[in-house]
PDB file of N, CA and C in Angstrom:
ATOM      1  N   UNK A   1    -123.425-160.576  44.321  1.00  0.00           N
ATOM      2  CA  UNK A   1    -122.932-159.437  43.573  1.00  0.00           C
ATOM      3  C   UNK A   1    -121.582-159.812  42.965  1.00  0.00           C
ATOM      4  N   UNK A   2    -121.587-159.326  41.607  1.00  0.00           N
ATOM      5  CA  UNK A   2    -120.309-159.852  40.862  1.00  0.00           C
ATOM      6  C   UNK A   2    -118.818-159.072  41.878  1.00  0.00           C
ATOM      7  N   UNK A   3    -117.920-159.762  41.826  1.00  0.00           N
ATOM      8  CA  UNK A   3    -116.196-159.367  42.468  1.00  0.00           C
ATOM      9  C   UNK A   3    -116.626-157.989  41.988  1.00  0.00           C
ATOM     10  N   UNK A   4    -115.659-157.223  42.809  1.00  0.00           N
ATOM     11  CA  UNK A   4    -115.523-155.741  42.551  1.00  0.00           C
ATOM     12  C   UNK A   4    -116.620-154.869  42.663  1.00  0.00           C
ATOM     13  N   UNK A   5    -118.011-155.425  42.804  1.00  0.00           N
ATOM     14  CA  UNK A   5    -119.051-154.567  42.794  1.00  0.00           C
ATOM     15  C   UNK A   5    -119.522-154.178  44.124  1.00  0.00           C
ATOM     16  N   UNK A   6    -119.877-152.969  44.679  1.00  0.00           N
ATOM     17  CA  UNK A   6    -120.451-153.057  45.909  1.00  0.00           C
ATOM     18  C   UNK A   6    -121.551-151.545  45.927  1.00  0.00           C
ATOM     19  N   UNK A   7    -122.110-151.855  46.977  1.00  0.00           N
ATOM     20  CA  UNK A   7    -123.170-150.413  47.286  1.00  0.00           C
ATOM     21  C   UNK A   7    -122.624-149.227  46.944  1.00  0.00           C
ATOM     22  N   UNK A   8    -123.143-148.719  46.971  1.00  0.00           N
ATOM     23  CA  UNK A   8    -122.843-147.237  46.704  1.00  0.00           C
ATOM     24  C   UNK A   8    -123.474-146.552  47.858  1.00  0.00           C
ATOM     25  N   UNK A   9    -122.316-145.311  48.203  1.00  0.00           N
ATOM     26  CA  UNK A   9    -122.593-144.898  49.716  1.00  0.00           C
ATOM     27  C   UNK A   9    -123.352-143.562  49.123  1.00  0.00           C
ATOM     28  N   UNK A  10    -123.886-143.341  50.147  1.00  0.00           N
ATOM     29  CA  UNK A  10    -125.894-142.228  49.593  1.00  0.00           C
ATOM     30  C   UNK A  10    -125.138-140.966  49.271  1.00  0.00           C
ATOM     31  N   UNK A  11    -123.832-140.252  49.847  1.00  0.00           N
ATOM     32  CA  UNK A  11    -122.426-139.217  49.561  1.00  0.00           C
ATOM     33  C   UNK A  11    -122.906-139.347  47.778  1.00  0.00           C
ATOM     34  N   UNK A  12    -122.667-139.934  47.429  1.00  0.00           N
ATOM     35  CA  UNK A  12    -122.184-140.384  45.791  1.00  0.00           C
ATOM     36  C   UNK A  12    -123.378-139.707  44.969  1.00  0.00           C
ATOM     37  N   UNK A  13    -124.981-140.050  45.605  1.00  0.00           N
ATOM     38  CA  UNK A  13    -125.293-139.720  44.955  1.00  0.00           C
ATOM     39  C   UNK A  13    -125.838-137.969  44.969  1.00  0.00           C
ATOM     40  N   UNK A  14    -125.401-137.366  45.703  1.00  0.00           N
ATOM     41  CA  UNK A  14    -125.250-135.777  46.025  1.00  0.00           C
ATOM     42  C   UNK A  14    -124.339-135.198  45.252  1.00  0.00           C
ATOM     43  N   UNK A  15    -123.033-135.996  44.978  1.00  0.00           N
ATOM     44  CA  UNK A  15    -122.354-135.682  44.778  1.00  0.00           C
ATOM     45  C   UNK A  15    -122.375-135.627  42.802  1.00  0.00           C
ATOM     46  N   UNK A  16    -122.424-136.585  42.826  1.00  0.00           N
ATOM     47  CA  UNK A  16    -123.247-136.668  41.108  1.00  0.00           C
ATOM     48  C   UNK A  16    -124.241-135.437  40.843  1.00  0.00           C
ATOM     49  N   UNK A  17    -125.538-135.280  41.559  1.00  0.00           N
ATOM     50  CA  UNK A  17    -126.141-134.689  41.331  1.00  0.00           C
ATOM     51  C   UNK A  17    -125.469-133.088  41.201  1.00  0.00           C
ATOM     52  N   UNK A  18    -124.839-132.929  41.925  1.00  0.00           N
ATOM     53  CA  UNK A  18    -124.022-131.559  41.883  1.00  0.00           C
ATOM     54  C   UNK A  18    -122.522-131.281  40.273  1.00  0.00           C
ATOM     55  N   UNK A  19    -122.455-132.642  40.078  1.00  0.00           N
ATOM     56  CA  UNK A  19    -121.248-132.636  39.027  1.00  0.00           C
ATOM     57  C   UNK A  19    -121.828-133.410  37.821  1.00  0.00           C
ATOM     58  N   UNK A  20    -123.495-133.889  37.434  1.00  0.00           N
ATOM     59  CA  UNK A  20    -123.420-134.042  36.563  1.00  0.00           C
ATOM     60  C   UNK A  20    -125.296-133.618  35.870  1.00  0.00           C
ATOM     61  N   UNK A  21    -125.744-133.144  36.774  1.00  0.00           N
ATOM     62  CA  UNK A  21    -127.394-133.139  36.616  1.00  0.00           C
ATOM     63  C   UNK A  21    -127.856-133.726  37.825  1.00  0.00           C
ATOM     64  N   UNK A  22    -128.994-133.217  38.620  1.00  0.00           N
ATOM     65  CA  UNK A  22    -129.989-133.605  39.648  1.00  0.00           C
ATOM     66  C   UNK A  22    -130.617-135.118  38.583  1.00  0.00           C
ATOM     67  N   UNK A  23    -130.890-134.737  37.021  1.00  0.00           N
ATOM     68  CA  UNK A  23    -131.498-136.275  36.796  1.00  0.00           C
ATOM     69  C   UNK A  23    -130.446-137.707  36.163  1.00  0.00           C
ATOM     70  N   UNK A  24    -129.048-137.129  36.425  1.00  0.00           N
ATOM     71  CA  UNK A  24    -128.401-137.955  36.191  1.00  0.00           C
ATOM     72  C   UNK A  24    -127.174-138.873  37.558  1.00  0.00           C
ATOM     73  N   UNK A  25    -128.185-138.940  38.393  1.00  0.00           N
ATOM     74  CA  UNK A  25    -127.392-139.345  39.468  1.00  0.00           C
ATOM     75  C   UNK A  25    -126.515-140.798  39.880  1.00  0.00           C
ATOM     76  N   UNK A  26    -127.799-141.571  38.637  1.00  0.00           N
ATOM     77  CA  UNK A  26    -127.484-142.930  38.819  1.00  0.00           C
ATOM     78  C   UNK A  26    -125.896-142.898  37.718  1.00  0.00           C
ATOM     79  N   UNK A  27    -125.038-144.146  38.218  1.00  0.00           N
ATOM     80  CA  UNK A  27    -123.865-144.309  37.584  1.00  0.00           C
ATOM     81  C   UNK A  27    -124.434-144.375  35.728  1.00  0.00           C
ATOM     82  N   UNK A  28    -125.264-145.354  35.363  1.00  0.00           N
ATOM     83  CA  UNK A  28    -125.584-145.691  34.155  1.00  0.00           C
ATOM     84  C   UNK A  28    -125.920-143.928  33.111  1.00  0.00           C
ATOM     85  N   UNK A  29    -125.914-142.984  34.046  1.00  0.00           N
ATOM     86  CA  UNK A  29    -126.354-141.884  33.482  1.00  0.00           C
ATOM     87  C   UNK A  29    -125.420-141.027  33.287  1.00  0.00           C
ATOM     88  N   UNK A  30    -124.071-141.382  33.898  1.00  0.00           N
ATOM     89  CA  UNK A  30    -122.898-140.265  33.927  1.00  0.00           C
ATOM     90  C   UNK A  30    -122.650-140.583  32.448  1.00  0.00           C
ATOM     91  N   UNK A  31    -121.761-139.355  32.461  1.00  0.00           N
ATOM     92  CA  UNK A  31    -121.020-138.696  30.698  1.00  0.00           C
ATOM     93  C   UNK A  31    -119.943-139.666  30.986  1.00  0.00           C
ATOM     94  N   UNK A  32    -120.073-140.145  29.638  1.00  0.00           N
ATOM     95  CA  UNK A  32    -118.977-141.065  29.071  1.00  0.00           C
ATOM     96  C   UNK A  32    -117.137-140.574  29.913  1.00  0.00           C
ATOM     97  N   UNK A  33    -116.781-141.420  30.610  1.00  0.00           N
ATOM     98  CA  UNK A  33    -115.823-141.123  30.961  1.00  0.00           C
ATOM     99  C   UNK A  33    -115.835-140.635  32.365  1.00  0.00           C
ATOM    100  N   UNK A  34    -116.873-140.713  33.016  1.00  0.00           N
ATOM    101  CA  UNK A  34    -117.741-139.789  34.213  1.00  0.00           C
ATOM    102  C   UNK A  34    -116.890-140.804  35.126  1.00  0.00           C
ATOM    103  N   UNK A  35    -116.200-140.062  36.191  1.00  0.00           N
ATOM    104  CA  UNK A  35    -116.279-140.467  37.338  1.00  0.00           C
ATOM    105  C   UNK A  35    -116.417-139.984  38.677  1.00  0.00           C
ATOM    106  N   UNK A  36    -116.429-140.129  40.108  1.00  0.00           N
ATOM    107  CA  UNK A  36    -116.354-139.194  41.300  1.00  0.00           C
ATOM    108  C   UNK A  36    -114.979-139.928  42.297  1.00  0.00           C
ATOM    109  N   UNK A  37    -114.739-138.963  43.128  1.00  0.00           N
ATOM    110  CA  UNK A  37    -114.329-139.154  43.984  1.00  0.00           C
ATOM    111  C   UNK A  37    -114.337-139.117  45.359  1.00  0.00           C
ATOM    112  N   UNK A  38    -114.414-139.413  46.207  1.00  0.00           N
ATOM    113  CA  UNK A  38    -115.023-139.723  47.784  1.00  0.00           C
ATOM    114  C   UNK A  38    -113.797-140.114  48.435  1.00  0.00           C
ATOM    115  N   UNK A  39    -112.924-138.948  49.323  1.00  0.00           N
ATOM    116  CA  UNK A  39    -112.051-139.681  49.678  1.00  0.00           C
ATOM    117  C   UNK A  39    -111.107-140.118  48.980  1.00  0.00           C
ATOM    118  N   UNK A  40    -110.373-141.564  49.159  1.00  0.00           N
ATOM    119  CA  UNK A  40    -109.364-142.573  48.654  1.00  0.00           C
ATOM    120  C   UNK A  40    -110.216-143.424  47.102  1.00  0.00           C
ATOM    121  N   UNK A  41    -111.409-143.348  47.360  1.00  0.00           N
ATOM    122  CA  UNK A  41    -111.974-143.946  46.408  1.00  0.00           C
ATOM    123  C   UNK A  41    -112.361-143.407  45.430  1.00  0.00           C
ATOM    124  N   UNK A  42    -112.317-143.853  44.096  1.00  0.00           N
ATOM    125  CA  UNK A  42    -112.897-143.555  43.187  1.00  0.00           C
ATOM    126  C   UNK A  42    -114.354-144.096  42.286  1.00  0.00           C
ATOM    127  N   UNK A  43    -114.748-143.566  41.662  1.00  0.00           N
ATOM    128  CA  UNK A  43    -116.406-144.712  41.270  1.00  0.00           C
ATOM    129  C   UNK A  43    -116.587-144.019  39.684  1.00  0.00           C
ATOM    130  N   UNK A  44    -116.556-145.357  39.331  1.00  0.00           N
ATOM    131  CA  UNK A  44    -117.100-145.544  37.439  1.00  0.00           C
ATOM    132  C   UNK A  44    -117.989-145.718  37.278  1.00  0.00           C
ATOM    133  N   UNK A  45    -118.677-145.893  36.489  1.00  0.00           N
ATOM    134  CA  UNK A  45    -119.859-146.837  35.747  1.00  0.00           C
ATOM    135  C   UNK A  45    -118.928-148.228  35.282  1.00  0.00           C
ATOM    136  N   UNK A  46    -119.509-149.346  35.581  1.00  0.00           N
ATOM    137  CA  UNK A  46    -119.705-150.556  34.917  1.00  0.00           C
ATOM    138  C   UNK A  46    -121.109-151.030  34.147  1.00  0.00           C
ATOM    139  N   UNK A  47    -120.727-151.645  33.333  1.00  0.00           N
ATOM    140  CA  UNK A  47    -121.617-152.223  32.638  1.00  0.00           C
ATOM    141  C   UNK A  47    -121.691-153.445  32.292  1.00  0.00           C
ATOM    142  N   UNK A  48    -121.742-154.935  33.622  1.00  0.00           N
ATOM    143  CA  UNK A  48    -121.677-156.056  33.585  1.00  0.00           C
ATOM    144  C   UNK A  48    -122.322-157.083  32.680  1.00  0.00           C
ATOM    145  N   UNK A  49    -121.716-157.324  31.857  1.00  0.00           N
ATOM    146  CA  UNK A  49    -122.228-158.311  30.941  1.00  0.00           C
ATOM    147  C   UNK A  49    -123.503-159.251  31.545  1.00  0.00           C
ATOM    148  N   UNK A  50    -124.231-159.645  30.717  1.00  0.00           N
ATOM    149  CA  UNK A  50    -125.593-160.471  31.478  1.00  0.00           C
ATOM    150  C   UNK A  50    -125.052-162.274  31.688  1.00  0.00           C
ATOM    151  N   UNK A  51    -123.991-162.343  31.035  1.00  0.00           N
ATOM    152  CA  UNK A  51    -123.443-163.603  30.928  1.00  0.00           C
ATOM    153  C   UNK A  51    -122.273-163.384  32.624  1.00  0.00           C
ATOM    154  N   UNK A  52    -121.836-162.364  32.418  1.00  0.00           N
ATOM    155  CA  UNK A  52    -121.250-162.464  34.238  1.00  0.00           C
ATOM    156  C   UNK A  52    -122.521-162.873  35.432  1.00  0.00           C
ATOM    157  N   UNK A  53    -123.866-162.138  35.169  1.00  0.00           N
ATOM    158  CA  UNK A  53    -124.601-162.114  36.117  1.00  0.00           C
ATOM    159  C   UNK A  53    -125.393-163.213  36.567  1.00  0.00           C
ATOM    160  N   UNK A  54    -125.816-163.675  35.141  1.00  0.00           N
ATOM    161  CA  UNK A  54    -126.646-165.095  35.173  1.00  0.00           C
ATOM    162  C   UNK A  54    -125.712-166.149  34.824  1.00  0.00           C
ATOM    163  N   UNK A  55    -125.614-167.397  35.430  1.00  0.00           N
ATOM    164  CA  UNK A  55    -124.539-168.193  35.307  1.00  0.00           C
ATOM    165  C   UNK A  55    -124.976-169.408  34.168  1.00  0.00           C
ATOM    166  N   UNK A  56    -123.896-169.634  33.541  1.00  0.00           N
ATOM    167  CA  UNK A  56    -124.229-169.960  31.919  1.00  0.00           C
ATOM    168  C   UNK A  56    -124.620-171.783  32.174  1.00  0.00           C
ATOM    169  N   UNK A  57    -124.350-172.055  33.664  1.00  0.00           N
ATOM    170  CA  UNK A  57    -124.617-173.565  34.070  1.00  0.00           C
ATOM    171  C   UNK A  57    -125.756-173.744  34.015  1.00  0.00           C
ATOM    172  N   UNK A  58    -127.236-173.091  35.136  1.00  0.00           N
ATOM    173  CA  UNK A  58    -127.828-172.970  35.530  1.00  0.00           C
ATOM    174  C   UNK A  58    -129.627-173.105  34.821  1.00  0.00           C
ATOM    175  N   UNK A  59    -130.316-172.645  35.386  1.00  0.00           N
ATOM    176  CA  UNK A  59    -131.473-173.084  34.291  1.00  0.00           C
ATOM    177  C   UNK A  59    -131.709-172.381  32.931  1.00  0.00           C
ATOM    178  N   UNK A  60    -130.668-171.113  32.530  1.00  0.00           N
ATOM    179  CA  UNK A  60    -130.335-170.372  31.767  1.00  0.00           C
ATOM    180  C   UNK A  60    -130.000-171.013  30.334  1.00  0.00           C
ATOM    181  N   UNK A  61    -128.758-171.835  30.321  1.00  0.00           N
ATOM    182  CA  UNK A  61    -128.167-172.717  30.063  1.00  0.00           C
ATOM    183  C   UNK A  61    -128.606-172.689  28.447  1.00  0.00           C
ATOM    184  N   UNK A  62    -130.297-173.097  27.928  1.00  0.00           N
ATOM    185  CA  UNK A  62    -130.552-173.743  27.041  1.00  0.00           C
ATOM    186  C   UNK A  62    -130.422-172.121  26.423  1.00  0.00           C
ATOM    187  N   UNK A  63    -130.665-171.417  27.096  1.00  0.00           N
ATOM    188  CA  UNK A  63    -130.958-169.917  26.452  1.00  0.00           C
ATOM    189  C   UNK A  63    -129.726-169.453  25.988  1.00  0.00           C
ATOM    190  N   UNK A  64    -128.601-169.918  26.665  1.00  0.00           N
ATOM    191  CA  UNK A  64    -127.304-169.408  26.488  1.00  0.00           C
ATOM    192  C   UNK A  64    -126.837-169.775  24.979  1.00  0.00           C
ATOM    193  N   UNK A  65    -127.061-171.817  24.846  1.00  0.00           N
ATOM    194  CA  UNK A  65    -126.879-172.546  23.821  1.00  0.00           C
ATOM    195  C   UNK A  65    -127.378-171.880  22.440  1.00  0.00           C
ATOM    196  N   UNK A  66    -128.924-171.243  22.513  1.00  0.00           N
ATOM    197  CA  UNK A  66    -128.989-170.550  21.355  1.00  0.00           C
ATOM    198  C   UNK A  66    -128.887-169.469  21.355  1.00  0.00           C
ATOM    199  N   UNK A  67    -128.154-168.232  21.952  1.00  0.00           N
ATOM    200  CA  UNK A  67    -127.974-166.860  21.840  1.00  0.00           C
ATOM    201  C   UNK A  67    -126.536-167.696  21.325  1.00  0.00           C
ATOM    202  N   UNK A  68    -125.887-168.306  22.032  1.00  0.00           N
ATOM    203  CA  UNK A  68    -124.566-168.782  20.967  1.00  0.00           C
ATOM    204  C   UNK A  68    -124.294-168.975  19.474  1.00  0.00           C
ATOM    205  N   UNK A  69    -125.594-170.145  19.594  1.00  0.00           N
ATOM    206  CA  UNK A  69    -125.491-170.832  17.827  1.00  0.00           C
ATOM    207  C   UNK A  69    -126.217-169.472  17.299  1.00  0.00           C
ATOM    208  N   UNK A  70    -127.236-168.273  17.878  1.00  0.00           N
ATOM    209  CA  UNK A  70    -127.883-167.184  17.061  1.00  0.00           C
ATOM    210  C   UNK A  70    -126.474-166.547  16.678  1.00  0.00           C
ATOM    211  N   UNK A  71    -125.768-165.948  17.351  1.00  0.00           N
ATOM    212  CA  UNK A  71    -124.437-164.983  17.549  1.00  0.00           C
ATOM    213  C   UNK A  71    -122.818-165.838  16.170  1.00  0.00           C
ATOM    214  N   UNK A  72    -123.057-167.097  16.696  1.00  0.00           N
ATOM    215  CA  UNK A  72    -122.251-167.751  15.437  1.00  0.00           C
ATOM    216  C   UNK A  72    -122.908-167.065  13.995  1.00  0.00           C
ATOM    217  N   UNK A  73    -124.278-167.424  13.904  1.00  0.00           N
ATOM    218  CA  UNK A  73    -125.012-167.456  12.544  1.00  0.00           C
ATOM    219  C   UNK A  73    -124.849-165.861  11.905  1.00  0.00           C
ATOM    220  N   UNK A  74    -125.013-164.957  12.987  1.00  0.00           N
ATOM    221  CA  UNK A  74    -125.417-163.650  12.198  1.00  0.00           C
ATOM    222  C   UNK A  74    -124.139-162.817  12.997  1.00  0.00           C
ATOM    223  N   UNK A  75    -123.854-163.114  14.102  1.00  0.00           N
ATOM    224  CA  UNK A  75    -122.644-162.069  14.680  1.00  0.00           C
ATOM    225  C   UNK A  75    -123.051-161.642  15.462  1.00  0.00           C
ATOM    226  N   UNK A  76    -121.984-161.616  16.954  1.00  0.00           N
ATOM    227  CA  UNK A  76    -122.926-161.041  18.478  1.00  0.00           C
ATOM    228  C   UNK A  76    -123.700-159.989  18.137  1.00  0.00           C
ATOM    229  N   UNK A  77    -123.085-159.021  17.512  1.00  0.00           N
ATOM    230  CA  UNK A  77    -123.476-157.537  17.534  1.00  0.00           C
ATOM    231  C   UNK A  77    -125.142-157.601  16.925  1.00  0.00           C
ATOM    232  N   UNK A  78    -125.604-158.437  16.115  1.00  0.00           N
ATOM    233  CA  UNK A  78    -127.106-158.694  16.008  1.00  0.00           C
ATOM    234  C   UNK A  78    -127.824-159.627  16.399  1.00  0.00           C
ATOM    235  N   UNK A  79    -127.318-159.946  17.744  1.00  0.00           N
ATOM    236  CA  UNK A  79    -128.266-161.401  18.723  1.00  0.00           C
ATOM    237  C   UNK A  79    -128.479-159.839  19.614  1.00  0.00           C
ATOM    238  N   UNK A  80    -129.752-160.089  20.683  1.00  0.00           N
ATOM    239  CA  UNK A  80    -130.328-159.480  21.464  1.00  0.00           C
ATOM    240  C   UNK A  80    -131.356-160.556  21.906  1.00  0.00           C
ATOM    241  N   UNK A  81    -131.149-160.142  23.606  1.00  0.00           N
ATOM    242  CA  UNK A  81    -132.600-160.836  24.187  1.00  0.00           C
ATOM    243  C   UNK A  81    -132.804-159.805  25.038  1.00  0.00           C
ATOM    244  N   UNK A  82    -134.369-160.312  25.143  1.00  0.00           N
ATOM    245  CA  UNK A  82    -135.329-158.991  25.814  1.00  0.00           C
ATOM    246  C   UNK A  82    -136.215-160.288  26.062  1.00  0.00           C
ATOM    247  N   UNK A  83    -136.111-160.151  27.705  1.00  0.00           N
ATOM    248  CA  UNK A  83    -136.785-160.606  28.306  1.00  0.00           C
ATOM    249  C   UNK A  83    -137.904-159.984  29.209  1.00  0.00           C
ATOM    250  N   UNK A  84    -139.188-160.141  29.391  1.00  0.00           N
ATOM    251  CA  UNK A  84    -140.349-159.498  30.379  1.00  0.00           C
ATOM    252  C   UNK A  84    -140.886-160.781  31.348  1.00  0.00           C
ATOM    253  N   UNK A  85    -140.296-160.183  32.231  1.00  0.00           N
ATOM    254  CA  UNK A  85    -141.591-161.099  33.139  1.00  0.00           C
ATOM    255  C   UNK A  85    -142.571-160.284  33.856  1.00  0.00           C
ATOM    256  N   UNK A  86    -143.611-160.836  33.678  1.00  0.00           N
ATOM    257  CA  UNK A  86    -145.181-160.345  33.711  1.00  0.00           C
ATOM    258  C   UNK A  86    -145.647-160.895  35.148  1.00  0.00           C
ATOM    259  N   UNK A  87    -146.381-160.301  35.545  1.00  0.00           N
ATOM    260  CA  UNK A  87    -146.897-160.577  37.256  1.00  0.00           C
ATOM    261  C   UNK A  87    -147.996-160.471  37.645  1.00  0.00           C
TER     262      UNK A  87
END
């Protein structure tokens, strides 16, 4: 799990449900700016880049090389990958 990230205690999500919608409990669903409090702690939404998660060394690597040279050519903001794995 990336630095700074950790579980979320089961409190949080009651607590959401009561301050932001029963179907918006998960963090990715709170209102812009959404946060709670529990205690001393506080809890945001993050939204970890896929380049923090998957490591750019790794067997990834060649995929990284052309979302790069794609992102040079046309500009991050119109590279996208969408990946499925099928089972």
């Amino acid at each position: 799990m990336p630095e700074g990230l950790a579980a979320l205690p089961d409190e949080l999500y009651d607590l959401a449900a009561a301050m932001f919608g029963e179907g918006n409990i998960a963090p990715s669903r709170w209102p812009a700016g959404g946060e709670l409090q529990i205690g001393d702690e506080v809890y945001r939404p993050v939204s970890p880049a896929y380049r923090d998660l998957v490591p750019a060394d790794g067997p990834w690597r060649p995929v990284w090389n052309v979302m790069g040279t794609l992102a040079e050519l046309h500009g991050e903001d119109n590279v996208r990958l969408v990946v499925w794995f099928g089972g």
